[in-house]
Protein backbone atom coordinates (compact mmCIF):
# COMPACT_ATOMS: atom_id res chain seq x y z
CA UNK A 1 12.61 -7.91 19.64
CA UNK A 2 10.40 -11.04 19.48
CA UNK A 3 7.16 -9.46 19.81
CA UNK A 4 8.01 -6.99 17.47
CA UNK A 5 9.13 -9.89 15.32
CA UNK A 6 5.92 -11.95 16.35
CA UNK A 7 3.38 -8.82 15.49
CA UNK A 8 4.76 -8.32 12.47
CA UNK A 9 4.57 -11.91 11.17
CA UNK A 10 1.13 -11.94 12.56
CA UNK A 11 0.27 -8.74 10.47
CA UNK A 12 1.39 -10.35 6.79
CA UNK A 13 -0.30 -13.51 7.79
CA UNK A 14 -3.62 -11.30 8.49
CA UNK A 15 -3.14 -9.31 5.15
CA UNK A 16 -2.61 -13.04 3.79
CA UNK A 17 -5.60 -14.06 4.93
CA UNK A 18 -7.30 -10.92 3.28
CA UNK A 19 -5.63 -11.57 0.03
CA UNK A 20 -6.79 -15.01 -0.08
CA UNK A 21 -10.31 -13.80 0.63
CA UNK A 22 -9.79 -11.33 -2.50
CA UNK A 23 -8.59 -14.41 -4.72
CA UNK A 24 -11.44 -16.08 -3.46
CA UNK A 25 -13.90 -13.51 -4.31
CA UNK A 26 -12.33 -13.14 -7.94
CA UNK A 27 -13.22 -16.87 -8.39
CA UNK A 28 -16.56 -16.34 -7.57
CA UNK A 29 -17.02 -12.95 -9.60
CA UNK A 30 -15.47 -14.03 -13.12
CA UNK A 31 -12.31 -15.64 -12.53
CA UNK A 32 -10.24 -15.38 -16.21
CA UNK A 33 -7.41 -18.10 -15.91
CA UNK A 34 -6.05 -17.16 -19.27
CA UNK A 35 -4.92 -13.39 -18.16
CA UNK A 36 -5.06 -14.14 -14.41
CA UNK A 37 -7.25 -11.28 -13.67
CA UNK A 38 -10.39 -11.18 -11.94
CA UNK A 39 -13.03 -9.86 -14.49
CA UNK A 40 -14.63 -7.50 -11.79
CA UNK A 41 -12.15 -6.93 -8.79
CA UNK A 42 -8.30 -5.97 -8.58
CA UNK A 43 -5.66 -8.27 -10.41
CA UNK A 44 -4.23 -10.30 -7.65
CA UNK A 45 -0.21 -10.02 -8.36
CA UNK A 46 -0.85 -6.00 -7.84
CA UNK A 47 -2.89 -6.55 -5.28
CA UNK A 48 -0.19 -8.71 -3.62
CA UNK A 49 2.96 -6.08 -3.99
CA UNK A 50 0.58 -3.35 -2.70
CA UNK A 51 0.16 -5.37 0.32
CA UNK A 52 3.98 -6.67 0.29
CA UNK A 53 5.07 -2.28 0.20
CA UNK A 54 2.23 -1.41 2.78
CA UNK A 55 3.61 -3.96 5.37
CA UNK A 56 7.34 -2.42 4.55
CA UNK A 57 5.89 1.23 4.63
CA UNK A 58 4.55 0.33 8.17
CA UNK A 59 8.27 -0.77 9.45
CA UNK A 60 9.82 2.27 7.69
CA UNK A 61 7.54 4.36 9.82
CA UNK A 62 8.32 2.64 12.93
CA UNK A 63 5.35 3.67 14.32
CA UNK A 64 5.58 7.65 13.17
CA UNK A 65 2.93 9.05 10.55
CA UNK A 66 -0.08 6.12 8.84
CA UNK A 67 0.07 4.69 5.61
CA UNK A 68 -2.70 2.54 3.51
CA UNK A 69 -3.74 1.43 -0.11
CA UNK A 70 -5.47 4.55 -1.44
CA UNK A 71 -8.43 4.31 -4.15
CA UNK A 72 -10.01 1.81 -5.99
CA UNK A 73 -9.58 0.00 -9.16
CA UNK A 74 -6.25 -1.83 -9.10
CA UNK A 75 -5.39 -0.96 -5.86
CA UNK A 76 -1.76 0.07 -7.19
CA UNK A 77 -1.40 3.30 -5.03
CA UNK A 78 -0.23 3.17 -0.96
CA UNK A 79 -0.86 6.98 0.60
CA UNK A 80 1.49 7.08 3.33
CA UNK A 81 1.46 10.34 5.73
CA UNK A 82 5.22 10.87 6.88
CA UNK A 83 6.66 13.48 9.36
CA UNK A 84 8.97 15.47 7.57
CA UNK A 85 12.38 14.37 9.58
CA UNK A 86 11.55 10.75 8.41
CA UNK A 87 10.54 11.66 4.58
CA UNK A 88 14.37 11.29 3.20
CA UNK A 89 14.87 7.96 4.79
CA UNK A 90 10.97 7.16 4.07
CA UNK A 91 11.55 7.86 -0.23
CA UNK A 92 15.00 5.98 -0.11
CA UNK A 93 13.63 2.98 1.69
CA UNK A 94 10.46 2.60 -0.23
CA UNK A 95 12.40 3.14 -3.88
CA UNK A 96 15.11 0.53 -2.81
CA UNK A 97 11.94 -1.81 -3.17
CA UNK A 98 9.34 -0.06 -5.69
CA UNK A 99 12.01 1.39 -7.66
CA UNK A 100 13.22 4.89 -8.38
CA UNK A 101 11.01 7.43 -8.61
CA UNK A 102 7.66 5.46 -7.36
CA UNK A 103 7.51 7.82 -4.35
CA UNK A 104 5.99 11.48 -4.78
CA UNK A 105 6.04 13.76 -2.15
CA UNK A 106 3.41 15.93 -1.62
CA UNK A 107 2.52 19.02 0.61
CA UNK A 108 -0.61 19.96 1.89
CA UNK A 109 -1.99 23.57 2.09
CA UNK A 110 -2.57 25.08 5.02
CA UNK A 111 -5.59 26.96 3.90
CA UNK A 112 -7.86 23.80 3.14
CA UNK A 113 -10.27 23.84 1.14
CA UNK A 114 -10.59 26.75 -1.12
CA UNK A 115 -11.76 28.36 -4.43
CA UNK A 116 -8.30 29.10 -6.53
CA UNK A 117 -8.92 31.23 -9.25
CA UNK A 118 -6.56 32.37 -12.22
């Protein structure tokens, strides 16, 4: 219990670490202390609950399926790949904290890539 306990404080301090680095970066870039938005990069406050719902996507996996911030631009979205016993529990969990209806579960074809036609 206190290593898992120890990792995962180590983990937030790490993504911490990275988000001061962003800040950081935004000063250097264009900085606007009026809006506090970065002219060029990702506004830090999204930035910071995107990292805040990735670590608790990570514990609600428990180790079972990956998540991560998907895309560019604001860096609002987290992709998380879930087994399907744990995607009930998964949705609940992560709309106790993002609110309802942030998750949306998708399937993936098993054909792959593909021409679909009309």
């Amino acid at each position: 219990m206190k290593n898992a306990l120890y990792l995962k404080g180590l983990r937030l301090w790490v993504q911490g670490l990275l988000l001061l680095a962003l800040r950081w970066a935004q000063l250097k870039n264009g900085f606007d202390p009026e809006t506090g938005l970065s002219r060029q990069s990702v506004p830090g406050i999204v930035l910071a609950a995107a990292i805040l719902l990735l670590a608790a996507a990570e514990e609600l996996l428990a180790g079972r399926g990956a998540c991560r911030i998907h895309g560019g631009g604001f860096a609002g979205t987290i992709q998380a790949f879930v087994p399907l016993d744990r995607t009930e529990a998964f949705t609940r969990g992560m709309e106790a904290l993002a609110g309802a209806g942030a998750c949306h579960v998708l399937s993936i074809r098993s054909t792959g890539a593909a021409v679909l036609l009309p």
